[in-house]
N, C-alpha and C. Protein backbone atom coordinates (compact mmCIF):
# COMPACT_ATOMS: atom_id res chain seq x y z
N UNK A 1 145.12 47.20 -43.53
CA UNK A 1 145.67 47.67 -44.82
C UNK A 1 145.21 46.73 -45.93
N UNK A 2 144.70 46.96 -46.95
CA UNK A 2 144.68 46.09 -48.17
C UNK A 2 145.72 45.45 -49.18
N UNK A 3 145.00 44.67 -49.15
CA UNK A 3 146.50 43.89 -49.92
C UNK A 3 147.05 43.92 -51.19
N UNK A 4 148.22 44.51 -51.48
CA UNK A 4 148.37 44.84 -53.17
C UNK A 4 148.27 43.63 -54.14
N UNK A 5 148.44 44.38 -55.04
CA UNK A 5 148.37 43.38 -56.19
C UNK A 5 149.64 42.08 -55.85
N UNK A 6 150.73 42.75 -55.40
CA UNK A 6 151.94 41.67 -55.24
C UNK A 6 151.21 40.77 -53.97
N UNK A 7 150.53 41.31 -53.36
CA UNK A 7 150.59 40.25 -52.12
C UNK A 7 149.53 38.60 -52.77
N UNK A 8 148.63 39.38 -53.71
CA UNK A 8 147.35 38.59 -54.00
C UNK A 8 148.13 36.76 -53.97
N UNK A 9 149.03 35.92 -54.41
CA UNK A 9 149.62 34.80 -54.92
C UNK A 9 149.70 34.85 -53.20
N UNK A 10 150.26 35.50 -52.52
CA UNK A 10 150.43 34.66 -50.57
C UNK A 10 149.47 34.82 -50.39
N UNK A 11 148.39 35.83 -50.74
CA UNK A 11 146.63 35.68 -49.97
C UNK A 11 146.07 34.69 -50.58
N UNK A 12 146.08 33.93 -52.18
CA UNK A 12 145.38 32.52 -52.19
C UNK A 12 145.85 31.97 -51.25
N UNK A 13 147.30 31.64 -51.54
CA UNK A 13 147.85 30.21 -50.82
C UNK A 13 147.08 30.57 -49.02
N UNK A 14 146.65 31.60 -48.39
CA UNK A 14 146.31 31.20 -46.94
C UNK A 14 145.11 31.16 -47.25
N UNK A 15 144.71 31.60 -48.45
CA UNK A 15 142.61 31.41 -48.36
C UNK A 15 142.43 30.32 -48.50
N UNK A 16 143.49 29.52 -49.36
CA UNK A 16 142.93 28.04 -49.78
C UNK A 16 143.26 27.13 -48.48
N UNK A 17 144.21 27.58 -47.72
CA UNK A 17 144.47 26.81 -46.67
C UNK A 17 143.69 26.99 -45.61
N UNK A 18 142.99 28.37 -45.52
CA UNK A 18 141.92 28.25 -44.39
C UNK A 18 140.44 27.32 -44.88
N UNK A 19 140.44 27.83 -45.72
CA UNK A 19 138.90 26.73 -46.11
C UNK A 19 139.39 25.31 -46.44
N UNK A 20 140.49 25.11 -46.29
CA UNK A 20 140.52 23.94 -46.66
C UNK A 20 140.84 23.12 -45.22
N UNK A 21 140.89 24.10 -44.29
CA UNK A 21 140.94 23.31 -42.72
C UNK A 21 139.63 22.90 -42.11
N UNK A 22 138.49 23.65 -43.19
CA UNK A 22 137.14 23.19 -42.40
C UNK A 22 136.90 21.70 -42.56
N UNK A 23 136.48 21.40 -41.26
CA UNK A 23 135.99 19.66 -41.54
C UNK A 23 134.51 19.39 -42.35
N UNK A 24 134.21 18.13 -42.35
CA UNK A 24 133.51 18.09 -43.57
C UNK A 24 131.99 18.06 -42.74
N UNK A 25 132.06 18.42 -41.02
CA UNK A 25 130.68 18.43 -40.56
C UNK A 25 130.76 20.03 -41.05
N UNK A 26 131.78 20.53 -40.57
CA UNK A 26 131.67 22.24 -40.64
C UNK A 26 131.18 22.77 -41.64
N UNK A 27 131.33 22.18 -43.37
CA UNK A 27 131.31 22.50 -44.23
C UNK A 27 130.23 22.27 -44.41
N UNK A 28 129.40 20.90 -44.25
CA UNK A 28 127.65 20.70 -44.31
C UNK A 28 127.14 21.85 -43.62
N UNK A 29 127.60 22.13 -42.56
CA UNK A 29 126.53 22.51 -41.34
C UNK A 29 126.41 24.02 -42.32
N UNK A 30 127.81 24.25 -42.90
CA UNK A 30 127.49 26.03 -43.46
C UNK A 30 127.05 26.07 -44.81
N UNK A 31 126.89 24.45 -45.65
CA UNK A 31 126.50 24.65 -47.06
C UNK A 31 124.64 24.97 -46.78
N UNK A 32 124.35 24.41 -44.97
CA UNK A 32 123.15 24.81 -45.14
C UNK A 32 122.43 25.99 -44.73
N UNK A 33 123.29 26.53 -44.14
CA UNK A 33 123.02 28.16 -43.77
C UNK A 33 122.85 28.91 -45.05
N UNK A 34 123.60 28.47 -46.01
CA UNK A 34 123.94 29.24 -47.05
C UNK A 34 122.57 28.90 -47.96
N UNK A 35 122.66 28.13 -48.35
CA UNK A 35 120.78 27.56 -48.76
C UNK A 35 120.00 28.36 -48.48
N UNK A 36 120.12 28.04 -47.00
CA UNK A 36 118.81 28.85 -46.01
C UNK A 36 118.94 30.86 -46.90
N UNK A 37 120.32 31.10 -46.87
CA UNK A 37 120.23 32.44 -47.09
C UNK A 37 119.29 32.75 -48.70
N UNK A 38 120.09 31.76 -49.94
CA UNK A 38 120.09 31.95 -51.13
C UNK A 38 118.40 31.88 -50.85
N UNK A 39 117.97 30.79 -50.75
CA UNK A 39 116.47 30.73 -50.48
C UNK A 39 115.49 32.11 -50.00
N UNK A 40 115.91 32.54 -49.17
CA UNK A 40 115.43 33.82 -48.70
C UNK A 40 115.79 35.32 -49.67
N UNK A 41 116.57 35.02 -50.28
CA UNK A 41 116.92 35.87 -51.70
C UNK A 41 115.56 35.89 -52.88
N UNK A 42 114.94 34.23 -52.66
CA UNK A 42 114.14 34.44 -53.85
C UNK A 42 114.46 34.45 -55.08
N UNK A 43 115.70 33.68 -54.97
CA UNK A 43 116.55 33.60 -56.29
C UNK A 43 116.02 32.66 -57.31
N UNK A 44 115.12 31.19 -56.94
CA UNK A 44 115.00 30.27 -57.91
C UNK A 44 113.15 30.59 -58.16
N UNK A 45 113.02 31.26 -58.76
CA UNK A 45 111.77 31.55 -59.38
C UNK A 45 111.99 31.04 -60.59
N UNK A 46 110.61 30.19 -61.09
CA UNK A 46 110.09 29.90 -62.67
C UNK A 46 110.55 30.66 -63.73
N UNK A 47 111.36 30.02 -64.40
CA UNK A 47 112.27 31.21 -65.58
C UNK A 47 113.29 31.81 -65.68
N UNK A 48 113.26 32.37 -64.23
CA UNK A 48 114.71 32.98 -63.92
C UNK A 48 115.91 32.21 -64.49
N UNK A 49 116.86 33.14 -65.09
CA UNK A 49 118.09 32.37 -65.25
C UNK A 49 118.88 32.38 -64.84
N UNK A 50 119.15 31.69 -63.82
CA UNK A 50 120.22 31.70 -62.78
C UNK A 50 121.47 30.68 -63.32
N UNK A 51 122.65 31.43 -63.25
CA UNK A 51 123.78 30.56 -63.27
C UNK A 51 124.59 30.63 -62.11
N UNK A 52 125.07 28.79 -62.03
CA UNK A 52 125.95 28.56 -61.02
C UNK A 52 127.21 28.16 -61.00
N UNK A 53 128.03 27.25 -60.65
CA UNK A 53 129.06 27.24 -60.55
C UNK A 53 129.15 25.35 -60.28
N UNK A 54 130.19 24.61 -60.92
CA UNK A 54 130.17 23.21 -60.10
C UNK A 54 131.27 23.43 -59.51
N UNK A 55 131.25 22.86 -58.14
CA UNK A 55 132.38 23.33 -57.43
C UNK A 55 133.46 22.28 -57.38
N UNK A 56 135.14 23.13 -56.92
CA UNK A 56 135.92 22.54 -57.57
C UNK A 56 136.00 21.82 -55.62
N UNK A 57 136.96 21.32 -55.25
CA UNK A 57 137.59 21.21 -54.05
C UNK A 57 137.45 22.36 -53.46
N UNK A 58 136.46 21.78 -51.80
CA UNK A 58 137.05 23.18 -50.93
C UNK A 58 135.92 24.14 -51.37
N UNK A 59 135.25 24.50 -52.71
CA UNK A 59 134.69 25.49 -52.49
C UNK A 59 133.23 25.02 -52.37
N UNK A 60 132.28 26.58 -51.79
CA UNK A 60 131.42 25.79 -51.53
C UNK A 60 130.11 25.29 -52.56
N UNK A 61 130.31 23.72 -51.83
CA UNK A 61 128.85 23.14 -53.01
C UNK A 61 127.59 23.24 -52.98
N UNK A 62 127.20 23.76 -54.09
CA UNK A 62 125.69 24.06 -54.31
C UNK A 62 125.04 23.36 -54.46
N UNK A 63 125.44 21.73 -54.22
CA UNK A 63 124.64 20.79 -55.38
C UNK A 63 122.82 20.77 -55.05
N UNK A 64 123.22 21.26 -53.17
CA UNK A 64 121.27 21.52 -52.63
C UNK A 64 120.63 22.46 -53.66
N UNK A 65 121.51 23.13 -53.64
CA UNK A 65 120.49 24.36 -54.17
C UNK A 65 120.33 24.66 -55.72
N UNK A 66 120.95 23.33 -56.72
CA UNK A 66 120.71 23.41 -57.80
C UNK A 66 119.90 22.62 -57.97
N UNK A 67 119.27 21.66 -56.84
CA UNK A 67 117.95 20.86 -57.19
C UNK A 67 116.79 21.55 -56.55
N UNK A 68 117.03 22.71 -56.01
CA UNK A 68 115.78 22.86 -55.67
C UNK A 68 115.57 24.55 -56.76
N UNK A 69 116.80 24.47 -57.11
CA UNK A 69 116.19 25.42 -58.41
C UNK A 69 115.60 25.09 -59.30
N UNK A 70 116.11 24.13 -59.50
CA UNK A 70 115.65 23.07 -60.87
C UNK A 70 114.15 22.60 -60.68
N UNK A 71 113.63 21.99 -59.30
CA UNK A 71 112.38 21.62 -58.64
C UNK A 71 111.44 22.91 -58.97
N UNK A 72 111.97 24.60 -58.88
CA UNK A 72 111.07 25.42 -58.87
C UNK A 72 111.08 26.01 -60.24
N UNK A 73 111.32 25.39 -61.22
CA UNK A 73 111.61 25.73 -62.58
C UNK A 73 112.18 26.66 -62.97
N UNK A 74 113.30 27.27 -61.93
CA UNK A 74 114.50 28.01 -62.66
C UNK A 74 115.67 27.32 -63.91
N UNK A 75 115.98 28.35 -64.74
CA UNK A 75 116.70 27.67 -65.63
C UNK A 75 118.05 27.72 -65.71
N UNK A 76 118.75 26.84 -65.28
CA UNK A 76 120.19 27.07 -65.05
C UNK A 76 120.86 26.77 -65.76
N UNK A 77 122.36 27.92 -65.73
CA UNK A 77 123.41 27.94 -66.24
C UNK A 77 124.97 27.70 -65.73
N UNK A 78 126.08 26.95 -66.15
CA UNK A 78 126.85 27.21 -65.55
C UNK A 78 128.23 27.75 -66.35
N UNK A 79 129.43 28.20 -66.01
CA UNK A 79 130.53 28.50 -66.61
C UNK A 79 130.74 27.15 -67.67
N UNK A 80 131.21 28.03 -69.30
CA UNK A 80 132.24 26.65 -69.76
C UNK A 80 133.04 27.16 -70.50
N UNK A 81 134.22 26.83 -70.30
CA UNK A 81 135.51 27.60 -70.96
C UNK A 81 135.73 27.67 -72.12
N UNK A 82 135.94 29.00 -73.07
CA UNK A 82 135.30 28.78 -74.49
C UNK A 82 137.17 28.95 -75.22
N UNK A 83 138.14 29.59 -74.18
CA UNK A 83 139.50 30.01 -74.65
C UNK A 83 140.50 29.70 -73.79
N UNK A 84 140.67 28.79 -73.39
CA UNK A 84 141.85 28.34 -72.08
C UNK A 84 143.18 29.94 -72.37
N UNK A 85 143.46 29.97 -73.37
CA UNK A 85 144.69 30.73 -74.12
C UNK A 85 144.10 32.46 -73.64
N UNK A 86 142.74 32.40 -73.97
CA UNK A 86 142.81 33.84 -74.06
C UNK A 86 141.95 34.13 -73.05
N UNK A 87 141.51 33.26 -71.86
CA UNK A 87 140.65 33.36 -70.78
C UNK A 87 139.63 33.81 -70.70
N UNK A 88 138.74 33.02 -71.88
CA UNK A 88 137.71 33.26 -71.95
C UNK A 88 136.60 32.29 -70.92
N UNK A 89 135.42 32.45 -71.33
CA UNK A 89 134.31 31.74 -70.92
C UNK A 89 133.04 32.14 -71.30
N UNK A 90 132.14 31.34 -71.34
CA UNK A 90 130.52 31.64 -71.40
C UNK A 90 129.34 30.62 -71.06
N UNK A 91 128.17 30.86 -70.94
CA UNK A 91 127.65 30.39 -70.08
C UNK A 91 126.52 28.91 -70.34
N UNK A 92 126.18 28.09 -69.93
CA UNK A 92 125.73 27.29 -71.01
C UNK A 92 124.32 26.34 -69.97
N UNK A 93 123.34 25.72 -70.72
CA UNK A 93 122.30 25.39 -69.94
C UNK A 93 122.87 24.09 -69.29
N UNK A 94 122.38 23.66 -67.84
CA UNK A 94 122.54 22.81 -67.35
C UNK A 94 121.58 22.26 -66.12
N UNK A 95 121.65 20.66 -66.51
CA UNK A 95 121.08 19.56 -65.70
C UNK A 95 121.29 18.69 -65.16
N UNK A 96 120.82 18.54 -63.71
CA UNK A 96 121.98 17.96 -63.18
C UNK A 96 121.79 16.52 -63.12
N UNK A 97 120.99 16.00 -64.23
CA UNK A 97 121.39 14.34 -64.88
C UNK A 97 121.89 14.41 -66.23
N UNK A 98 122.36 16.09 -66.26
CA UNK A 98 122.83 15.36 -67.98
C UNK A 98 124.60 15.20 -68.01
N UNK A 99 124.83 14.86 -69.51
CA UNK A 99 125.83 14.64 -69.36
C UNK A 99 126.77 15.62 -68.92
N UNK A 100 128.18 15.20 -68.60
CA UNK A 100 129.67 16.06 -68.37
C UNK A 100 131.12 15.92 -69.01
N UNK A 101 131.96 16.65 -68.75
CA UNK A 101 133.08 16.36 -69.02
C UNK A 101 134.03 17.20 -68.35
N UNK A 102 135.35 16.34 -68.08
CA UNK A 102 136.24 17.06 -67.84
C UNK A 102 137.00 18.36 -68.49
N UNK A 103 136.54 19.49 -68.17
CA UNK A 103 137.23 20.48 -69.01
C UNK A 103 138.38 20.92 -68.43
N UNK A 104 138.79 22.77 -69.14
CA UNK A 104 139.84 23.04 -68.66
C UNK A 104 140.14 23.38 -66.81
N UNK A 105 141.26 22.92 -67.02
CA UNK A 105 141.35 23.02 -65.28
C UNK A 105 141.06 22.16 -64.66
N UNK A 106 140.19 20.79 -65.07
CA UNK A 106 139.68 19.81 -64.51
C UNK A 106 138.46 19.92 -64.01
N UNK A 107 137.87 21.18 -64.12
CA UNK A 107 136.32 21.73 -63.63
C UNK A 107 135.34 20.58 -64.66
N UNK A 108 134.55 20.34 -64.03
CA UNK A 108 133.35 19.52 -65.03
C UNK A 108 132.37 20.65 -65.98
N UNK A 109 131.94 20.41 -67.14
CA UNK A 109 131.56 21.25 -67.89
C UNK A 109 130.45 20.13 -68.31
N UNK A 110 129.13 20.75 -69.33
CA UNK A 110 128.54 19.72 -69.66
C UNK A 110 128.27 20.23 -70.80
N UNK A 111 128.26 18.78 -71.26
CA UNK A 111 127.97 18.42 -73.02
C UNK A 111 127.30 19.25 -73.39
N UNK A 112 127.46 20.64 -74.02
CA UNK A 112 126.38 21.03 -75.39
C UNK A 112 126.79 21.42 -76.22
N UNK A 113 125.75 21.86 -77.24
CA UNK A 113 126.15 22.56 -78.51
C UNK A 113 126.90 23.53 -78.69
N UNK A 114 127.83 25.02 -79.27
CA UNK A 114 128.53 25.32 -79.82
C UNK A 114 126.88 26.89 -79.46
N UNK A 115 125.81 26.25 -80.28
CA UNK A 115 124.56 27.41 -80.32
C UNK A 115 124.15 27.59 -79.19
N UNK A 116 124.09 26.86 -78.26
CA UNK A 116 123.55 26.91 -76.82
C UNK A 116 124.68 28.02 -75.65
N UNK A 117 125.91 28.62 -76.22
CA UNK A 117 126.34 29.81 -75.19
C UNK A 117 125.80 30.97 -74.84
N UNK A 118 125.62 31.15 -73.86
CA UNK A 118 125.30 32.28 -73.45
C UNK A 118 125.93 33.25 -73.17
N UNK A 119 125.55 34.40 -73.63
CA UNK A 119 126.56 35.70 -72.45
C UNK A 119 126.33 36.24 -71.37
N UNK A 120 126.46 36.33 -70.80
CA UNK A 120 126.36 36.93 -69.07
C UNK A 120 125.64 37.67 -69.26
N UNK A 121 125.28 38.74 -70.45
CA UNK A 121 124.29 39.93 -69.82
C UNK A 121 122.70 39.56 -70.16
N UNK A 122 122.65 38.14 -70.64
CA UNK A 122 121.82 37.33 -70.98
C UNK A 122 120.88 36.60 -69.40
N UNK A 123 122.10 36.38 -68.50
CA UNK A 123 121.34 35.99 -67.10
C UNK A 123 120.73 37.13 -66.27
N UNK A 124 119.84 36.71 -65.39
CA UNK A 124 119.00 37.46 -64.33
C UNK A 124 120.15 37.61 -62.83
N UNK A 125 120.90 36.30 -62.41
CA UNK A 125 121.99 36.38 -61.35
C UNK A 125 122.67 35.28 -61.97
N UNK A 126 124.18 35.59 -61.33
CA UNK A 126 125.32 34.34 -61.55
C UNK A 126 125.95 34.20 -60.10
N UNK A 127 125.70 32.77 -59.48
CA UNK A 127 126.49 32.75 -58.25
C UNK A 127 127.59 32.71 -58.84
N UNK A 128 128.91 33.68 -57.95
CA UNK A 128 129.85 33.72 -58.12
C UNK A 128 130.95 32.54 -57.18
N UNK A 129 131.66 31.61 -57.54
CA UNK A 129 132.70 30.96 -56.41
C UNK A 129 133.70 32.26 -56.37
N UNK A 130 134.83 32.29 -54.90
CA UNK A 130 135.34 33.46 -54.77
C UNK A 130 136.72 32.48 -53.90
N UNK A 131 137.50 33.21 -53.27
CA UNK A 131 138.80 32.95 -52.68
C UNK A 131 138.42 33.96 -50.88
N UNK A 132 138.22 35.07 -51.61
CA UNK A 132 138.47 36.10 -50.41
C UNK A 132 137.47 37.21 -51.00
N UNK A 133 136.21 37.72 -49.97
CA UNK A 133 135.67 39.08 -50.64
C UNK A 133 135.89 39.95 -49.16
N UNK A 134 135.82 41.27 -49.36
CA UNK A 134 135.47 42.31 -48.65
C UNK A 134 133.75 42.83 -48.94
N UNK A 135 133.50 44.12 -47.79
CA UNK A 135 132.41 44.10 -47.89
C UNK A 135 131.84 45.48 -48.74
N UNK A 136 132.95 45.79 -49.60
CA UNK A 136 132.74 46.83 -50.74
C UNK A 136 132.40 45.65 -52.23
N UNK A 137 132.46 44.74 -51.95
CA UNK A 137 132.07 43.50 -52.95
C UNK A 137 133.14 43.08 -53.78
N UNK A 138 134.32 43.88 -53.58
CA UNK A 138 135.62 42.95 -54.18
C UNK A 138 135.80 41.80 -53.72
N UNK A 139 136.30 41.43 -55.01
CA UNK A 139 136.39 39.54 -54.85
C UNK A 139 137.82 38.96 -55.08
N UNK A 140 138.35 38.50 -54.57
CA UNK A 140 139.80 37.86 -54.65
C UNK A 140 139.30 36.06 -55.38
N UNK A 141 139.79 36.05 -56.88
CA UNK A 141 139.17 34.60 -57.04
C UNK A 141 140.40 33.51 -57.36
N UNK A 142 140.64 33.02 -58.17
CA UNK A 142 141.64 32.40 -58.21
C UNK A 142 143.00 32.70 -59.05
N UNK A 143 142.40 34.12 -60.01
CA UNK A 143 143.84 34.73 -60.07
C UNK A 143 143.66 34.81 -61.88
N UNK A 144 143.09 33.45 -63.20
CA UNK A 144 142.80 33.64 -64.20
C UNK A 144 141.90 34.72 -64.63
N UNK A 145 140.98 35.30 -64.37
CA UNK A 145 140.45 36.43 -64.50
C UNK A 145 139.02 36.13 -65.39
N UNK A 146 138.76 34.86 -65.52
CA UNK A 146 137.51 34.26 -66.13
C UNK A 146 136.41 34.88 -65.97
N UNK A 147 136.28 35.04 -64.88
CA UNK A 147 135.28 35.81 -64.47
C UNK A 147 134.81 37.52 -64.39
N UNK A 148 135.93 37.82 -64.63
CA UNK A 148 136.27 39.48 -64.67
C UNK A 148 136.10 39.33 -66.24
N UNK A 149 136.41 38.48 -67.23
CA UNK A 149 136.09 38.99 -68.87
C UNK A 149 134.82 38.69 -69.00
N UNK A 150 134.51 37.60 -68.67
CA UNK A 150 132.89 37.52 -68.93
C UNK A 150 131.70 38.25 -68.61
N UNK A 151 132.37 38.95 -67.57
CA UNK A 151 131.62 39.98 -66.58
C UNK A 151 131.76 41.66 -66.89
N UNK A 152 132.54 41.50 -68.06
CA UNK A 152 133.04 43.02 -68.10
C UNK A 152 132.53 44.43 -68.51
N UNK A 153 131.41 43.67 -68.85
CA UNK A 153 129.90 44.83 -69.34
C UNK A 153 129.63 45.58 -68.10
N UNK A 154 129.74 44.84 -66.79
CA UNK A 154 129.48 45.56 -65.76
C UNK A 154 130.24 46.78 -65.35
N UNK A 155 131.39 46.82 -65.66
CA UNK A 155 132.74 47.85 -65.29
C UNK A 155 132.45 49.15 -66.80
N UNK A 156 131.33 49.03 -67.73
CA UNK A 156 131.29 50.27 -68.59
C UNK A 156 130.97 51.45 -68.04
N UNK A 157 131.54 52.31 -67.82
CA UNK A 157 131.68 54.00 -66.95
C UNK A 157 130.16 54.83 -68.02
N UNK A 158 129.86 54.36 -69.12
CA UNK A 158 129.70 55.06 -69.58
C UNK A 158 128.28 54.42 -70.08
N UNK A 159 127.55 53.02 -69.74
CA UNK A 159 126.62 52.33 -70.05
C UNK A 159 126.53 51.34 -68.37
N UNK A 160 125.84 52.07 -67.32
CA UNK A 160 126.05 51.22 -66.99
C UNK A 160 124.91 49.45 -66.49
N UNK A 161 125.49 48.41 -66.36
CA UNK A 161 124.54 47.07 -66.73
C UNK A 161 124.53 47.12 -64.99
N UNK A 162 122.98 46.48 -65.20
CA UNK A 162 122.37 46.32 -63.81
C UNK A 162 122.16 44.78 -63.73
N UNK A 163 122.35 44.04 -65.24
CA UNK A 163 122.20 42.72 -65.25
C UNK A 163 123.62 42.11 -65.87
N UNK A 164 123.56 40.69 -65.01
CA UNK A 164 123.39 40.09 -64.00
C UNK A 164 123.49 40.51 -62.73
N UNK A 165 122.35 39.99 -61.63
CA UNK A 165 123.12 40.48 -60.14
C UNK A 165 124.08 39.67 -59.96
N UNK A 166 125.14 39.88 -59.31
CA UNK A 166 126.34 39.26 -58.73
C UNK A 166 126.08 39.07 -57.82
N UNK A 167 126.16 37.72 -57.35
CA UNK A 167 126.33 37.38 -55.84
C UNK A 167 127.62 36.13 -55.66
N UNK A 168 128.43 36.63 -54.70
CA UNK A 168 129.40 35.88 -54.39
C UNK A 168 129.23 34.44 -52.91
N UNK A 169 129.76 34.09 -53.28
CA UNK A 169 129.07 32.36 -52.15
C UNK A 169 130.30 31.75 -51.43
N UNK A 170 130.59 32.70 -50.37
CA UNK A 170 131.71 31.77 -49.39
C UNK A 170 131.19 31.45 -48.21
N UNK A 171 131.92 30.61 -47.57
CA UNK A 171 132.41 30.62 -46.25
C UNK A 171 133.13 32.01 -45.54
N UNK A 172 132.15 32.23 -44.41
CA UNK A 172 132.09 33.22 -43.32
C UNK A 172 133.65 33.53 -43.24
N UNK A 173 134.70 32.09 -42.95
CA UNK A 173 136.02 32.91 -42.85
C UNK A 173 136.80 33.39 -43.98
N UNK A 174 136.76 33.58 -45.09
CA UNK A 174 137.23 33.90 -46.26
C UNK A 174 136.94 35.44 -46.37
N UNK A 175 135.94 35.74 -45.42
CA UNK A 175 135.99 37.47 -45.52
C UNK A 175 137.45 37.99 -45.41
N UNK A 176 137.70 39.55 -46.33
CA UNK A 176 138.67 40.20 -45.62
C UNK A 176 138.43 41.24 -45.32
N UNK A 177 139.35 42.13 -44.57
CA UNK A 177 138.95 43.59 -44.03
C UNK A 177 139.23 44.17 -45.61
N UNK A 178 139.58 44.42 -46.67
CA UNK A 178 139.77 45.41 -47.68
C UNK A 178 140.62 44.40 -48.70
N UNK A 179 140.10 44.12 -49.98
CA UNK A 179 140.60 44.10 -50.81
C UNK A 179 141.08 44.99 -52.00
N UNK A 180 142.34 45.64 -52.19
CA UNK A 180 142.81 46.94 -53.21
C UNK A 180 142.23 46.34 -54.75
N UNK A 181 141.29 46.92 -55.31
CA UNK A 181 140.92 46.20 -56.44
C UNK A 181 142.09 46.87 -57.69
N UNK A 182 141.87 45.55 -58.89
CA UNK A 182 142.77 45.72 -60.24
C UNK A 182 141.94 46.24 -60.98
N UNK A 183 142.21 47.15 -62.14
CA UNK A 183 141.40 48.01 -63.01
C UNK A 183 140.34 47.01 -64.08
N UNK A 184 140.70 45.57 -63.68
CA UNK A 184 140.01 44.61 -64.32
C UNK A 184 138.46 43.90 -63.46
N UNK A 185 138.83 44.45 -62.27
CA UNK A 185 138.36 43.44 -61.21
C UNK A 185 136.25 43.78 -61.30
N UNK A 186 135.72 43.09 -61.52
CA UNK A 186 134.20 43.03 -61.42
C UNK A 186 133.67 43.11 -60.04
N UNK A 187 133.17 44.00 -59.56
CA UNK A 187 132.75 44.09 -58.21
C UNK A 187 131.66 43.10 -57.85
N UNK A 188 131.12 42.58 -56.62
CA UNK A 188 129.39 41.87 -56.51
C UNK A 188 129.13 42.71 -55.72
N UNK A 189 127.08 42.38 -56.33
CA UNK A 189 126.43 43.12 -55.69
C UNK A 189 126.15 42.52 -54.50
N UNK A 190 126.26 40.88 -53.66
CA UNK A 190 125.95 40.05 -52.72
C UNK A 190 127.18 39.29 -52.69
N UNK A 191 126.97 39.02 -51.03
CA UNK A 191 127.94 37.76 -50.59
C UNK A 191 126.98 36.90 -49.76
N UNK A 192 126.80 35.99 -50.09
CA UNK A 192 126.32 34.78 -49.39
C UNK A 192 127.33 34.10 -48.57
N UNK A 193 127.51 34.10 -47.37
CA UNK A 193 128.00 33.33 -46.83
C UNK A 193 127.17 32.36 -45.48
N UNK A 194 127.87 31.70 -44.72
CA UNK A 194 126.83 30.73 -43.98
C UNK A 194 126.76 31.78 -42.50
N UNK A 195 127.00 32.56 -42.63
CA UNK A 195 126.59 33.82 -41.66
C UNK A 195 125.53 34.65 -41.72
N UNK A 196 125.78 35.19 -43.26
CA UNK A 196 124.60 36.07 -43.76
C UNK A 196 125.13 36.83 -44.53
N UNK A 197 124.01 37.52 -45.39
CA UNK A 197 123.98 37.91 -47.13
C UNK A 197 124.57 39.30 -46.63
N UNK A 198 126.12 39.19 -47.08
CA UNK A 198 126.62 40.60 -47.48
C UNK A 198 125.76 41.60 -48.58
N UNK A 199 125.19 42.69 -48.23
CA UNK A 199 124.81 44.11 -49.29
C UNK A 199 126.26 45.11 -49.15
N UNK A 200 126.79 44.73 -50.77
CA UNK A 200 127.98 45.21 -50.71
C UNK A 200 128.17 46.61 -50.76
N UNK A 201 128.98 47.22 -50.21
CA UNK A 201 128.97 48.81 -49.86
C UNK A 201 129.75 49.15 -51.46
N UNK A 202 129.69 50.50 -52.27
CA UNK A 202 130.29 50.93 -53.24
C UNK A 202 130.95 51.97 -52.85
């Protein structure tokens, strides 16, 4: 059965507690499966603008695979919170010797300009961090909806955007059998996990 909207607050609290039981060989051994997958995607090509994610606790870290994007001259982006109040966000260039800061939530954000945001329909893919996906590409994330406003060009019935691809990046056990989606919720088109690349069913 899928889980309603009321259940979503008890399905973090066990998603965060299952990934957070993996040990820290378990978690290497699957940040490199997951590499191995993104890699085989063909995701970090010259130019491409790929945005990622810095990860908070627990979820999984990309830090491999933002140097070897960076090595193949992809140009990366990551989330930076532009409205704590009104849950916003947008997207901004990043390197991973430049500077940072603690932003909202305690997520690291990095130093730029005000002119340097981007909008999502501006990138080629955005790895997505997630909580819980199914394999219709609903995503259970942490509940602010950051990602569902920034993303919301994708949900137009009536225009619809083929850019950014969505790809979501967990750990194998964070799958669920069915997530009931919210009339807000942004579907992905991929799940990366250290198993193998979900093609999400619609």
């Amino acid at each position: 059965m899928a889980p309603s909207s009321a259940d979503r607050p008890a399905l973090r609290r066990q998603l965060r507690q299952l990934r957070g039981a993996l040990t820290r060989a378990e978690r290497a051994a699957a940040e490199r499966r997951i590499l191995h997958h993104l890699q085989r995607l063909r995701l970090f090509a010259p130019g491409a603008r790929l945005a990622t994610y810095l990860a908070m606790p627990d979820e999984v870290n990309l830090a491999a695979a933002v140097r070897l994007a960076q090595a193949s001259g992809a140009r990366l982006f990551v989330p930076l919170v532009t409205s704590r109040r009104r849950r916003t966000m947008a997207f901004v260039p990043f390197r991973p010797d430049g500077a940072l800061r603690t932003g909202a939530f305690g997520i690291a954000e990095p130093v730029v300009a005000r002119a340097q945001r981007l909008a999502a329909v501006n990138l080629d893919t955005v790895l997505v961090p997630l909580l819980g996906f199914d394999r219709t590409g609903q995503r259970l994330g942490m509940g602010a909806g950051f990602y569902d406003r920034a993303l919301a060009r994708r949900r137009d019935p009536h225009r619809p955007w083929r850019r950014p691809r969505l790809i979501g990046v967990a750990y194998a056990c964070q799958e669920l059998e069915a997530i009931a989606p919210a009339a807000w919720d942004v579907a992905l088109d991929l799940v990366v996990t250290d198993r193998e690349v979900v093609r999400c069913r619609r």
